[in-house]
Structure formats: C-alpha cells, structure tokens
PDB file of N, CA and C in Angstrom:
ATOM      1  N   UNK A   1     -31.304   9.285 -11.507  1.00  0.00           N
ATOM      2  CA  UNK A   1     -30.095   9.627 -12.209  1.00  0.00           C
ATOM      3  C   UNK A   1     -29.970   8.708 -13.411  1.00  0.00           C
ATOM      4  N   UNK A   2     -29.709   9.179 -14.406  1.00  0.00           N
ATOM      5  CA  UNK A   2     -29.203   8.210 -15.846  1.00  0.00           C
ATOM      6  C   UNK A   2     -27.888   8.701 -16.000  1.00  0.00           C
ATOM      7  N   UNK A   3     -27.389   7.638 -16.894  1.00  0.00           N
ATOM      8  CA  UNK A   3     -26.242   7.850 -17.528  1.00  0.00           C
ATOM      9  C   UNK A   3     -25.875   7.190 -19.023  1.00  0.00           C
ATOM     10  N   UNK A   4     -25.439   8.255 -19.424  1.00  0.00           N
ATOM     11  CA  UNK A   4     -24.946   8.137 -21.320  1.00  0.00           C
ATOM     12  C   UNK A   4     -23.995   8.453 -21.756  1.00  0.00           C
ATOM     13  N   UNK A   5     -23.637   7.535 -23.054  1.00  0.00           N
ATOM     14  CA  UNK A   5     -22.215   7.640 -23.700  1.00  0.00           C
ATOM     15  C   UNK A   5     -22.350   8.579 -24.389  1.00  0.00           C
ATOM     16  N   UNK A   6     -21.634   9.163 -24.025  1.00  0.00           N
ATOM     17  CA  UNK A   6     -21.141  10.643 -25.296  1.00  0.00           C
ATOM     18  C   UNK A   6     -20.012   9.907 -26.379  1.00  0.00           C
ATOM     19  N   UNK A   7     -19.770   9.387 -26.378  1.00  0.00           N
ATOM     20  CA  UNK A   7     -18.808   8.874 -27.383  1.00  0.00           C
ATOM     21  C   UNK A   7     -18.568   9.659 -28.865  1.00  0.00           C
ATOM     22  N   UNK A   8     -17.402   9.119 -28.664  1.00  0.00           N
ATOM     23  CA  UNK A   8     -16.660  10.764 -30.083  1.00  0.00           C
ATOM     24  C   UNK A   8     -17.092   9.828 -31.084  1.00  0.00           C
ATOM     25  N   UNK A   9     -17.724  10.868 -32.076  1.00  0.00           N
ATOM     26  CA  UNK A   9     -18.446  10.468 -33.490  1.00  0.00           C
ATOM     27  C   UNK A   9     -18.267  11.770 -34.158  1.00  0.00           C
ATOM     28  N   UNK A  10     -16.388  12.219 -34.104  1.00  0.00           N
ATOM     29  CA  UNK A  10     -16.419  13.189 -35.369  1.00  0.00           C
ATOM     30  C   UNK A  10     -15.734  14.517 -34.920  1.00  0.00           C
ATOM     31  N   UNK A  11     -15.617  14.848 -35.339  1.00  0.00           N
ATOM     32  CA  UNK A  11     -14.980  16.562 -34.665  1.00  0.00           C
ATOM     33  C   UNK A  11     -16.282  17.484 -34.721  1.00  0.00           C
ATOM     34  N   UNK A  12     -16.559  18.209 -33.649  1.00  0.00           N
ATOM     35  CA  UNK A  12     -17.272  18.981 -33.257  1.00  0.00           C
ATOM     36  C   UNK A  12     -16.550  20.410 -33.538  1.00  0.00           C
ATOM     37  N   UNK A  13     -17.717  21.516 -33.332  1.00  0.00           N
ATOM     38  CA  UNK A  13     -17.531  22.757 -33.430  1.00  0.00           C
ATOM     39  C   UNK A  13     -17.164  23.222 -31.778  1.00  0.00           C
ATOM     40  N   UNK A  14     -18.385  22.674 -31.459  1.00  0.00           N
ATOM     41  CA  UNK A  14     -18.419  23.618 -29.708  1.00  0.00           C
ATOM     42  C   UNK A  14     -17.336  22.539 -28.828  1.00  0.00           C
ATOM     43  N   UNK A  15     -17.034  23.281 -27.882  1.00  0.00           N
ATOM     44  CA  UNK A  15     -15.770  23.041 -26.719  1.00  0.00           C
ATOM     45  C   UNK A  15     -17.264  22.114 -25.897  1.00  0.00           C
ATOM     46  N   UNK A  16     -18.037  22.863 -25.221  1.00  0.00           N
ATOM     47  CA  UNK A  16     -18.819  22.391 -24.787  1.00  0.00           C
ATOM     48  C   UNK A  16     -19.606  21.269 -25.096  1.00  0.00           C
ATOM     49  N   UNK A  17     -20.233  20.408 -24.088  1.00  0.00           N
ATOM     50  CA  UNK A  17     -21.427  19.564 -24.899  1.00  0.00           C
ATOM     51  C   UNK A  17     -22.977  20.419 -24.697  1.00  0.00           C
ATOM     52  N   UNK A  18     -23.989  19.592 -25.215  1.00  0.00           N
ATOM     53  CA  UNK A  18     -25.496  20.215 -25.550  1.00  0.00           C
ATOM     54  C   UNK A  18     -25.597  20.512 -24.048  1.00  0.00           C
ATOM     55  N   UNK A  19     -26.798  21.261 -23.389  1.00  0.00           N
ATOM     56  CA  UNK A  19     -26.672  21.532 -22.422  1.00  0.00           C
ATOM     57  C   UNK A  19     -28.207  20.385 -21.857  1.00  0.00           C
ATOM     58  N   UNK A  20     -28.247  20.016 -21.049  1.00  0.00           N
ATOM     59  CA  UNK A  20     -29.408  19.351 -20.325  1.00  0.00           C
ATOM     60  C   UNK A  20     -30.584  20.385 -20.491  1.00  0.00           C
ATOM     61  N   UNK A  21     -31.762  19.524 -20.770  1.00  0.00           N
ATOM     62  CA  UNK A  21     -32.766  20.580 -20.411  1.00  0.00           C
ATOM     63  C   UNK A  21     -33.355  20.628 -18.852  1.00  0.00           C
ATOM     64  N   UNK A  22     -34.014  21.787 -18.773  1.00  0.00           N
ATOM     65  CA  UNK A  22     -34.402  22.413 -17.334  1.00  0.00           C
ATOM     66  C   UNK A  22     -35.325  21.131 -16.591  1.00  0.00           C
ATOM     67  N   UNK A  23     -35.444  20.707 -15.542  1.00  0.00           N
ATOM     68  CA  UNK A  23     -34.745  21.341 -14.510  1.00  0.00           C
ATOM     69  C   UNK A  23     -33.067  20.588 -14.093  1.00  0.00           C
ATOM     70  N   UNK A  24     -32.797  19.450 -15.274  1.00  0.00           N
ATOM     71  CA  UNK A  24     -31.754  18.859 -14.608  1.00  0.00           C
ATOM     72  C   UNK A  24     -30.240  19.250 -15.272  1.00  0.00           C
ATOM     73  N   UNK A  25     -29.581  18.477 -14.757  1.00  0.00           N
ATOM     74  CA  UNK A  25     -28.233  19.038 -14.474  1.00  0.00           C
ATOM     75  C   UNK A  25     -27.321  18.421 -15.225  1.00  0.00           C
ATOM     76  N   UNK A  26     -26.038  18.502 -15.880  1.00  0.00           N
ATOM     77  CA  UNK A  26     -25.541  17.200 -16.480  1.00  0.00           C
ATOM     78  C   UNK A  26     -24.324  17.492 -16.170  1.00  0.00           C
ATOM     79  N   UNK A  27     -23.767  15.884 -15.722  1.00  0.00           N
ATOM     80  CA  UNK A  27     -22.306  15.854 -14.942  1.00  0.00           C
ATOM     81  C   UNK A  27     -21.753  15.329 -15.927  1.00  0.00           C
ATOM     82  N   UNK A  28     -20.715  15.604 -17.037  1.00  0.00           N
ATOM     83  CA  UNK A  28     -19.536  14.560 -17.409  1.00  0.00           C
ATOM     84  C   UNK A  28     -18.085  14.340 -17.058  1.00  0.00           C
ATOM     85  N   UNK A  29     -18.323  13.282 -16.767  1.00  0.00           N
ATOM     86  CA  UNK A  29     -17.000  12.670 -16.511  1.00  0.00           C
ATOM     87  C   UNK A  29     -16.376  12.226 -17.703  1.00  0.00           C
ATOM     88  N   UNK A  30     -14.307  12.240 -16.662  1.00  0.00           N
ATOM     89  CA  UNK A  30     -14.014  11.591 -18.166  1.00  0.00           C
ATOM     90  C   UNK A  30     -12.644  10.904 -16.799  1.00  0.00           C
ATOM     91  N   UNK A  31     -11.789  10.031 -18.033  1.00  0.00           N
ATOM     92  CA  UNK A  31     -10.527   9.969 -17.497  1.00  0.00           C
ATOM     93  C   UNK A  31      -9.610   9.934 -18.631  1.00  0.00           C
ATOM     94  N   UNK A  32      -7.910   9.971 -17.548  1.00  0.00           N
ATOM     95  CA  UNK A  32      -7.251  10.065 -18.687  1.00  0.00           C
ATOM     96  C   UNK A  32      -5.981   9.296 -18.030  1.00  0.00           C
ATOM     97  N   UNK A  33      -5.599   8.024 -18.781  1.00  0.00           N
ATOM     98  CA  UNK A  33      -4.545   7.256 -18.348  1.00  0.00           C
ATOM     99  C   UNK A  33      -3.165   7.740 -19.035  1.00  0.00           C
ATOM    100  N   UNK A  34      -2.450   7.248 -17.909  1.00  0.00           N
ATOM    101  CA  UNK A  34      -0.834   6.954 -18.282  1.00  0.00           C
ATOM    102  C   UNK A  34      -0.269   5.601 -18.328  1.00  0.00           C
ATOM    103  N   UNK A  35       1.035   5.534 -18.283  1.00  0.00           N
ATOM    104  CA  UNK A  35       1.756   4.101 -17.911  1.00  0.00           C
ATOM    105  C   UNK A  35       1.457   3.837 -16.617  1.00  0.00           C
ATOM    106  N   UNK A  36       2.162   4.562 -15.735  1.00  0.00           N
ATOM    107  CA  UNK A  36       1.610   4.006 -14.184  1.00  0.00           C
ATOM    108  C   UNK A  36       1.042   5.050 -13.754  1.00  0.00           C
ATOM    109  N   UNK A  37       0.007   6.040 -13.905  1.00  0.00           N
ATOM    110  CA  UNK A  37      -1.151   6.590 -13.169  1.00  0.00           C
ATOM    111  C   UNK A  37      -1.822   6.896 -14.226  1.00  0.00           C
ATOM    112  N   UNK A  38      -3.123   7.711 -13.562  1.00  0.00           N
ATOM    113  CA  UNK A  38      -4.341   8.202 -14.264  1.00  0.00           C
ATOM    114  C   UNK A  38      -5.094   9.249 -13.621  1.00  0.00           C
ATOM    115  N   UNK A  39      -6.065  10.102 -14.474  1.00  0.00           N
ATOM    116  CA  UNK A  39      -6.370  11.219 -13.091  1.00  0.00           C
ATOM    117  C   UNK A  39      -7.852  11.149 -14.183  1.00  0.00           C
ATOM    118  N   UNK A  40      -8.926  12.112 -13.113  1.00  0.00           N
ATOM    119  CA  UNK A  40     -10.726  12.028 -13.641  1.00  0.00           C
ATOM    120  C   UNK A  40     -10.558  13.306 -13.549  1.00  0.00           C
ATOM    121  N   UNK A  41     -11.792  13.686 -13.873  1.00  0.00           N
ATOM    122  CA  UNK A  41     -12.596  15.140 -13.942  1.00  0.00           C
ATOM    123  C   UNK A  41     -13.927  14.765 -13.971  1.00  0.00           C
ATOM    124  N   UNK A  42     -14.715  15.479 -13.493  1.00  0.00           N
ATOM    125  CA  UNK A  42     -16.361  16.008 -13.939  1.00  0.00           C
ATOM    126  C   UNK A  42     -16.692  17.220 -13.419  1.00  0.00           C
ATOM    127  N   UNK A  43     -17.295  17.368 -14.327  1.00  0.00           N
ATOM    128  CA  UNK A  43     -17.675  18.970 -14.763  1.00  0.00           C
ATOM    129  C   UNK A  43     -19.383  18.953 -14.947  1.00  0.00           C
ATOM    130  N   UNK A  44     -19.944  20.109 -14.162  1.00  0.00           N
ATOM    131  CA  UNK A  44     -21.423  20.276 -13.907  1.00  0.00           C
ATOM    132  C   UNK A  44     -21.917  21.344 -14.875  1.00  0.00           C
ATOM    133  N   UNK A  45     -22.941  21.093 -15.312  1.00  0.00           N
ATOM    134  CA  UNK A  45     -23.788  22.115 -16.691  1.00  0.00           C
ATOM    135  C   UNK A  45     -25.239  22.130 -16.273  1.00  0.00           C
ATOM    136  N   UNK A  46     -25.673  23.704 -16.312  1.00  0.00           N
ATOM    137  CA  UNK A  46     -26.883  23.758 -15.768  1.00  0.00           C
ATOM    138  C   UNK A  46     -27.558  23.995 -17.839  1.00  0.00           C
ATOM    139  N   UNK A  47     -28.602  24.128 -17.653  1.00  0.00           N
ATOM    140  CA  UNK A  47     -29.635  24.290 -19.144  1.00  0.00           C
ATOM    141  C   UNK A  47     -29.029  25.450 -19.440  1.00  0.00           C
ATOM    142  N   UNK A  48     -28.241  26.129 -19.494  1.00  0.00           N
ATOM    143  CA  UNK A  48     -27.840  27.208 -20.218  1.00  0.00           C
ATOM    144  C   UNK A  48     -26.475  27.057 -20.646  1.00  0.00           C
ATOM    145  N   UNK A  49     -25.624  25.969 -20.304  1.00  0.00           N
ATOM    146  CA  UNK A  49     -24.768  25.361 -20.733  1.00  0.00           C
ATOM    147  C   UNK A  49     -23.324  26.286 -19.659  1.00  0.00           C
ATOM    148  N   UNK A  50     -23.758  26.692 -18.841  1.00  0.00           N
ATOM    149  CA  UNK A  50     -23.160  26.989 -17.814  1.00  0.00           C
ATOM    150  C   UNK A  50     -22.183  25.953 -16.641  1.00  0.00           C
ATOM    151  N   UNK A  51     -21.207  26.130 -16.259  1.00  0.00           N
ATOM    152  CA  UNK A  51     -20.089  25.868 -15.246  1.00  0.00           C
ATOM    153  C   UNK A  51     -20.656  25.677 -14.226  1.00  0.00           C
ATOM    154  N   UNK A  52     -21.509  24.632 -13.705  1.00  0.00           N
ATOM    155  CA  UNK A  52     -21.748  25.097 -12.275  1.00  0.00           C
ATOM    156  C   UNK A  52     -20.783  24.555 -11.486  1.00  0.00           C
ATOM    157  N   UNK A  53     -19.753  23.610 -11.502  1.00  0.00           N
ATOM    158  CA  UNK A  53     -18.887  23.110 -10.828  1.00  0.00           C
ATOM    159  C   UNK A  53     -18.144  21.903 -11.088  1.00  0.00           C
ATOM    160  N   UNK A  54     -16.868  22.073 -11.008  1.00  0.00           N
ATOM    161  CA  UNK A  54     -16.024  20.839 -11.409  1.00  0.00           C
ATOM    162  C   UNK A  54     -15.449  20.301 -10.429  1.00  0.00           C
ATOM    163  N   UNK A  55     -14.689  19.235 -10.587  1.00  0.00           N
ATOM    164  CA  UNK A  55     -13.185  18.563  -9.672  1.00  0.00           C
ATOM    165  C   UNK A  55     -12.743  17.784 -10.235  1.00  0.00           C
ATOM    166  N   UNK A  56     -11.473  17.350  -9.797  1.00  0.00           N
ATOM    167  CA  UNK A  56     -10.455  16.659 -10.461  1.00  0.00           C
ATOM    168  C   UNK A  56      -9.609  15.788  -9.579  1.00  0.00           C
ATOM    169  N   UNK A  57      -9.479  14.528 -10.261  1.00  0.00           N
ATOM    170  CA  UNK A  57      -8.334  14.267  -8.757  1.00  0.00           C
ATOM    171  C   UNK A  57      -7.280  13.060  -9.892  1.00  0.00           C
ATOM    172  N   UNK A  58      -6.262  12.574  -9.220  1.00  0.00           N
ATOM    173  CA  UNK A  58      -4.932  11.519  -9.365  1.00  0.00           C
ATOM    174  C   UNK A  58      -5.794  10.492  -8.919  1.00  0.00           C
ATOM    175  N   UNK A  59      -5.890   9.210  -9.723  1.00  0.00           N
ATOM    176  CA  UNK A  59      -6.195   7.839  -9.568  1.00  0.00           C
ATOM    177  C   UNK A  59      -5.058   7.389  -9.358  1.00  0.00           C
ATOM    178  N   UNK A  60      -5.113   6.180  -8.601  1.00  0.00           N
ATOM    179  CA  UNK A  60      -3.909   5.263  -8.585  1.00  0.00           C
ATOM    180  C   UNK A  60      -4.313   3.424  -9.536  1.00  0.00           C
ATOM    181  N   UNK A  61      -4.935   4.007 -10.112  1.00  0.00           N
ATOM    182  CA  UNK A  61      -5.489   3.025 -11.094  1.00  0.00           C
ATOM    183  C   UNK A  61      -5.065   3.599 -12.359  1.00  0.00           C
ATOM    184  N   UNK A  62      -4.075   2.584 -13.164  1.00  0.00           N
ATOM    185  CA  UNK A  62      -3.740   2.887 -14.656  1.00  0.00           C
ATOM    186  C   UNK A  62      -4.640   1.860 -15.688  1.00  0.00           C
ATOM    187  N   UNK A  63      -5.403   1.289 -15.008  1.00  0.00           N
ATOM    188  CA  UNK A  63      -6.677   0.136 -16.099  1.00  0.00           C
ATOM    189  C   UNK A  63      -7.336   0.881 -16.192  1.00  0.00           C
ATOM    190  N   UNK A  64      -7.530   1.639 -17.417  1.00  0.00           N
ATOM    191  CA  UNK A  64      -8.733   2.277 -18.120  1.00  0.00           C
ATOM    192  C   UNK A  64     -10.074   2.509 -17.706  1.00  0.00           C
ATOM    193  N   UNK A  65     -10.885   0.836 -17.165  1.00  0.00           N
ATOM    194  CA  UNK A  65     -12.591   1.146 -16.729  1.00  0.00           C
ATOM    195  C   UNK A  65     -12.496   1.596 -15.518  1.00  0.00           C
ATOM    196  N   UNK A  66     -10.964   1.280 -14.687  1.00  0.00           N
ATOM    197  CA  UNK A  66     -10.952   1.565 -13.179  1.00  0.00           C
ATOM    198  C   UNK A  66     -11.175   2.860 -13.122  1.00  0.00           C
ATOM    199  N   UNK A  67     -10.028   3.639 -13.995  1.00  0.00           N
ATOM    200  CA  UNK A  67     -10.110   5.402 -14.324  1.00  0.00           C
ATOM    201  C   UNK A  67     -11.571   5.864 -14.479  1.00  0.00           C
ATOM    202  N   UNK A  68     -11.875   5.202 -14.879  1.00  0.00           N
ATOM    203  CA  UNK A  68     -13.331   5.495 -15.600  1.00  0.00           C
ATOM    204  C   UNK A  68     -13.909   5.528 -14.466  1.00  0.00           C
ATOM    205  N   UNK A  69     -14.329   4.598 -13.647  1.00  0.00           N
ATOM    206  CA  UNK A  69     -15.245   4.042 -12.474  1.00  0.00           C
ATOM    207  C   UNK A  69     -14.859   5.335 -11.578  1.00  0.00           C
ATOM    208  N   UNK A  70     -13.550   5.551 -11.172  1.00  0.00           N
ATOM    209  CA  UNK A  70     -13.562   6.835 -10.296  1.00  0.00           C
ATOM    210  C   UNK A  70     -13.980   7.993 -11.053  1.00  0.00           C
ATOM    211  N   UNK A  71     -13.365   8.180 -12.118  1.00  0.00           N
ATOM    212  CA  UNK A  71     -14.095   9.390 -12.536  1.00  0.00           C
ATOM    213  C   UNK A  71     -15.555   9.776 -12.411  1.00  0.00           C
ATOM    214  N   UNK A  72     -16.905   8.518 -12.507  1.00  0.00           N
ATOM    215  CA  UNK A  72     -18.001   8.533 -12.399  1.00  0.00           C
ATOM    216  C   UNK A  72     -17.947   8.036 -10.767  1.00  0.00           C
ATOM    217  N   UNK A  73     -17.180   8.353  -9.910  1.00  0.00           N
ATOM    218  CA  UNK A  73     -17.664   8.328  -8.392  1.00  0.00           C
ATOM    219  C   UNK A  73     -17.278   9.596  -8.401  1.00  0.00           C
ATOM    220  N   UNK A  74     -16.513  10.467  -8.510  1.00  0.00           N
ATOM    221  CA  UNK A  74     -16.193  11.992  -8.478  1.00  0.00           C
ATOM    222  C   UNK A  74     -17.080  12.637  -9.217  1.00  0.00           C
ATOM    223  N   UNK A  75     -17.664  12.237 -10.351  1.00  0.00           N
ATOM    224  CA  UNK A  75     -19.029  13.007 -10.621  1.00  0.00           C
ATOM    225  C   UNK A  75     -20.490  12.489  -9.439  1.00  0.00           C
ATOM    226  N   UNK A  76     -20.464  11.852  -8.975  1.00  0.00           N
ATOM    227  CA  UNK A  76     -21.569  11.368  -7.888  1.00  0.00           C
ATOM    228  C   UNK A  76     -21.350  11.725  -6.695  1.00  0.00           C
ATOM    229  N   UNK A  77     -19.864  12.446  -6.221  1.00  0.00           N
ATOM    230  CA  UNK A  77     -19.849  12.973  -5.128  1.00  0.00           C
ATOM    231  C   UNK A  77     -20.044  14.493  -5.460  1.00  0.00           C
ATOM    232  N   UNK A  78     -19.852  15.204  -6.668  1.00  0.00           N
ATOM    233  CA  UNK A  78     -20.200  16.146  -6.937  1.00  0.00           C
ATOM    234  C   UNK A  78     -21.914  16.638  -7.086  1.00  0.00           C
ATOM    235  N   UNK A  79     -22.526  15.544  -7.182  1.00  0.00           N
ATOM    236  CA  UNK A  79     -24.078  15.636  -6.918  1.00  0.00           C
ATOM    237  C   UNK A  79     -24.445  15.519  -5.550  1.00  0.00           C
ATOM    238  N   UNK A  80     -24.010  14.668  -4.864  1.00  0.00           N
ATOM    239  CA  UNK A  80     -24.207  14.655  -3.914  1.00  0.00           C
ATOM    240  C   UNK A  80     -23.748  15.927  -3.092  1.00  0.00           C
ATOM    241  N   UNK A  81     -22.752  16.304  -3.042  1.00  0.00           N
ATOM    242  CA  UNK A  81     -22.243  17.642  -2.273  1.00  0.00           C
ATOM    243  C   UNK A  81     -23.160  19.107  -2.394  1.00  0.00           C
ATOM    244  N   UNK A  82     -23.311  18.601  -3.594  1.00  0.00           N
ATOM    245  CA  UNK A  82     -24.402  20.201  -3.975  1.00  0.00           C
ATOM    246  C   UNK A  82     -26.185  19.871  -3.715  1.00  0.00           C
ATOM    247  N   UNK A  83     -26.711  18.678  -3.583  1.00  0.00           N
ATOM    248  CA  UNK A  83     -27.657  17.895  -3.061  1.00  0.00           C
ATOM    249  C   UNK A  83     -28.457  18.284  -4.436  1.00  0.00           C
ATOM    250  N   UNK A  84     -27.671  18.042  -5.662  1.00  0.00           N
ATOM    251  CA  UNK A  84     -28.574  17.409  -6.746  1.00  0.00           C
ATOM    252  C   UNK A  84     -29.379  16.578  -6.910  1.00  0.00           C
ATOM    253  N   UNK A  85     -30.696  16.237  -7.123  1.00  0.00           N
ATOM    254  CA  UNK A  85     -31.275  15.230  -7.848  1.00  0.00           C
ATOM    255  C   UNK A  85     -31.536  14.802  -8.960  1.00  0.00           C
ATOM    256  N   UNK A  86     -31.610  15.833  -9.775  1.00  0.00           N
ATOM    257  CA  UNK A  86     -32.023  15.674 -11.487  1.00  0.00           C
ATOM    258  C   UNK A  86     -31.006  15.601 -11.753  1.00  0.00           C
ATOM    259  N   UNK A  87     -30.345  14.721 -12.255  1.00  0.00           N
ATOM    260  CA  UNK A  87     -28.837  14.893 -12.784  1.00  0.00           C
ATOM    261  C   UNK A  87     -28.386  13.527 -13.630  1.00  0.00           C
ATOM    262  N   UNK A  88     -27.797  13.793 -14.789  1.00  0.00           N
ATOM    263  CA  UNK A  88     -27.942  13.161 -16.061  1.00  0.00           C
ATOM    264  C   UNK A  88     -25.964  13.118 -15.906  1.00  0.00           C
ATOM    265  N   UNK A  89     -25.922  11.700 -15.739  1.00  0.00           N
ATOM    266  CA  UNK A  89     -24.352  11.556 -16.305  1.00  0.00           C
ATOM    267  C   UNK A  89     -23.802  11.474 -17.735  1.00  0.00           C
ATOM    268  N   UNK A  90     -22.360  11.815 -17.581  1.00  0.00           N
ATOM    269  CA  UNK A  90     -22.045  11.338 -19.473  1.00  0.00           C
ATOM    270  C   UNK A  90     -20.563  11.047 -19.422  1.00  0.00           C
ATOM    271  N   UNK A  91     -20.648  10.037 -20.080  1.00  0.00           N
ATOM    272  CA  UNK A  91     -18.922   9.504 -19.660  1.00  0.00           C
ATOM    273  C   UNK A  91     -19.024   8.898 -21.316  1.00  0.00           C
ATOM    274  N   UNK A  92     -17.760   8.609 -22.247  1.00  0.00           N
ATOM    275  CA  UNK A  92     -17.535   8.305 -22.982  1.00  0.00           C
ATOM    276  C   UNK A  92     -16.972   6.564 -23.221  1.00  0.00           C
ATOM    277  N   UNK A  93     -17.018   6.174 -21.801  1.00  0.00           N
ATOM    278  CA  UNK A  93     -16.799   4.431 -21.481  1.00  0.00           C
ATOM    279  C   UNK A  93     -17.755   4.023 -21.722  1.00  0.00           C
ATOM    280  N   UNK A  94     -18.275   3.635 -22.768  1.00  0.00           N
ATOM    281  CA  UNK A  94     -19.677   2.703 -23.015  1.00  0.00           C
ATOM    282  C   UNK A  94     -19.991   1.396 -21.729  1.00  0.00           C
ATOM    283  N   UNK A  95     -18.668   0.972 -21.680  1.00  0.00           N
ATOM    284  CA  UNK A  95     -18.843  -0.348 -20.706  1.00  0.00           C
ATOM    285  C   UNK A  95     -19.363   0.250 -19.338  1.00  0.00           C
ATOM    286  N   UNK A  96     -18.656   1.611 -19.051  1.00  0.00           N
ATOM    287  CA  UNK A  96     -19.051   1.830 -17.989  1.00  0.00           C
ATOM    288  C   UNK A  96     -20.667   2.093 -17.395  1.00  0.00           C
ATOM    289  N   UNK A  97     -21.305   2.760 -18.642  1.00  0.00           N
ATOM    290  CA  UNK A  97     -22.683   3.359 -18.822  1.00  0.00           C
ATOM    291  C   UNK A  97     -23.345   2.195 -19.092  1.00  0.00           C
ATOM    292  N   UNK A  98     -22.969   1.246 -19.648  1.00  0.00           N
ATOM    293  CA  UNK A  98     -23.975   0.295 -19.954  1.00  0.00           C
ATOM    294  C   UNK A  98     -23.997  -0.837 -18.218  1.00  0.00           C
ATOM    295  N   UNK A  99     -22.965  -0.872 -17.604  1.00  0.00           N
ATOM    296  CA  UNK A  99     -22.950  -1.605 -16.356  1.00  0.00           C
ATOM    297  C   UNK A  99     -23.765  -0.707 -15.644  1.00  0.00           C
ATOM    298  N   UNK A 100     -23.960   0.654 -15.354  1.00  0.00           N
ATOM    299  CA  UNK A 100     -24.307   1.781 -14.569  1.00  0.00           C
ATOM    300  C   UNK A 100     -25.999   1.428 -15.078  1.00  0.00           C
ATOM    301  N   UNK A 101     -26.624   1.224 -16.561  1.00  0.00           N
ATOM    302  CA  UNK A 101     -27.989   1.520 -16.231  1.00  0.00           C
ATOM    303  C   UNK A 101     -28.296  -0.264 -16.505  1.00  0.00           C
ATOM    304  N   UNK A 102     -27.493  -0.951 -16.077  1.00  0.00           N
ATOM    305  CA  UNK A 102     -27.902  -2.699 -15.724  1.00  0.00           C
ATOM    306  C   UNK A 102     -28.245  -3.203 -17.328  1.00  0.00           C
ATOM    307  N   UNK A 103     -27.384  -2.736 -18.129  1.00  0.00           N
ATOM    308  CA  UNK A 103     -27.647  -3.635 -20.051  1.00  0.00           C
ATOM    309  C   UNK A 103     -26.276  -4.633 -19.934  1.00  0.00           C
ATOM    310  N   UNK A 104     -25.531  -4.405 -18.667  1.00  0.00           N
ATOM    311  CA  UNK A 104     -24.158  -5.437 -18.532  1.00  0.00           C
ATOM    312  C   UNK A 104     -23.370  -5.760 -17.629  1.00  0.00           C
ATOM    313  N   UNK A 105     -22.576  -6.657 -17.759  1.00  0.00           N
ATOM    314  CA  UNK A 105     -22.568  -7.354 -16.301  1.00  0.00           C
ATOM    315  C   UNK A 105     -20.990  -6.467 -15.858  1.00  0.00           C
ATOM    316  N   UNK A 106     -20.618  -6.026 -14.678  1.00  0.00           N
ATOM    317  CA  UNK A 106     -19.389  -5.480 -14.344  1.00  0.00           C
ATOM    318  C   UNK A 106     -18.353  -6.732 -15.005  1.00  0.00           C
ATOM    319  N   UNK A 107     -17.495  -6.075 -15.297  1.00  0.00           N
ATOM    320  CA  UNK A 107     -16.237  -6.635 -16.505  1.00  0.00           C
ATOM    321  C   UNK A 107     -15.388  -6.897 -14.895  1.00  0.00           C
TER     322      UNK A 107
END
C-alpha cells in the first residue's frame, strides 16, 4: 500500500481525481473539522474512475491530523473489508502521508 498528497494546487475541471491504473485501487480520504467535532470520508476508485465504495463517519477529534488519522483508518478498513491489496491512498495532510511512508516522525 502507498500513500500520497493530493494537495490543492489550483482549481480543477473534474469533480473526480485521475483514476489509478489497473490493477490497483485508489482510496481518498479526507476530513473536515469544526469547533468541537469533525467527521472523514473515503471513497474507492477502480481504473475507470468508478465508485467502488465509500464511508463516512463523526470523529470526536476536532485537531486537524487527529481528523486526518481517522479518516486514513476508515480508508484502511475499507480495504480491508473488501480484501484489497493493490491499493494506493490519497489524503491531502502532507504530515499525515509523509509519517505513513516513514519521511517523518509522528507529530
């Protein structure tokens, strides 16, 4: 499994992101804070840039990397549930992606 920052660099055309090439899969996560809560998503894309499956849930974490950190455990239980292996994360928390492939130390 890898994982990469998608990080916003601009206004885009497509709703969607690029799609993974065959045979793997790409999960992005995201989060989204409040004052006192926060909630994740990740969303599954097969090479045709297809829906294969999402979820969503309420964090009880309003610190930003925490949001983050669940959001990328709700995309890893979403691989796991469907018994993915090829599967390419993308979260827009640099800190988070860079702790995830070992370039930094957990904050």
């Amino acid at each position: 499994m890898h994982a990469f920052s998608g990080g916003h660099s601009g206004r885009q055309n497509r709703c969607e992101p690029p799609p993974p090439p065959a045979p793997w899969i790409k999960i992005n996560v995201d989060a989204a804070v409040r004052a006192e809560e926060a909630a994740g998503a990740a969303v599954a894309w097969d090479e045709h840039g297809m829906v294969l499956a999402l979820t969503a849930a309420p964090f009880p974490h309003p610190e930003p990397v925490m949001a983050e950190t669940a959001a990328m455990l709700l995309g890893l239980q979403l691989a796991r549930d469907y018994a993915w292996s090829s599967v390419v994360f993308e979260s827009d928390c640099l800190n988070l992606v860079n702790c995830w492939n070992g370039s930094a130390e957990v904050p």
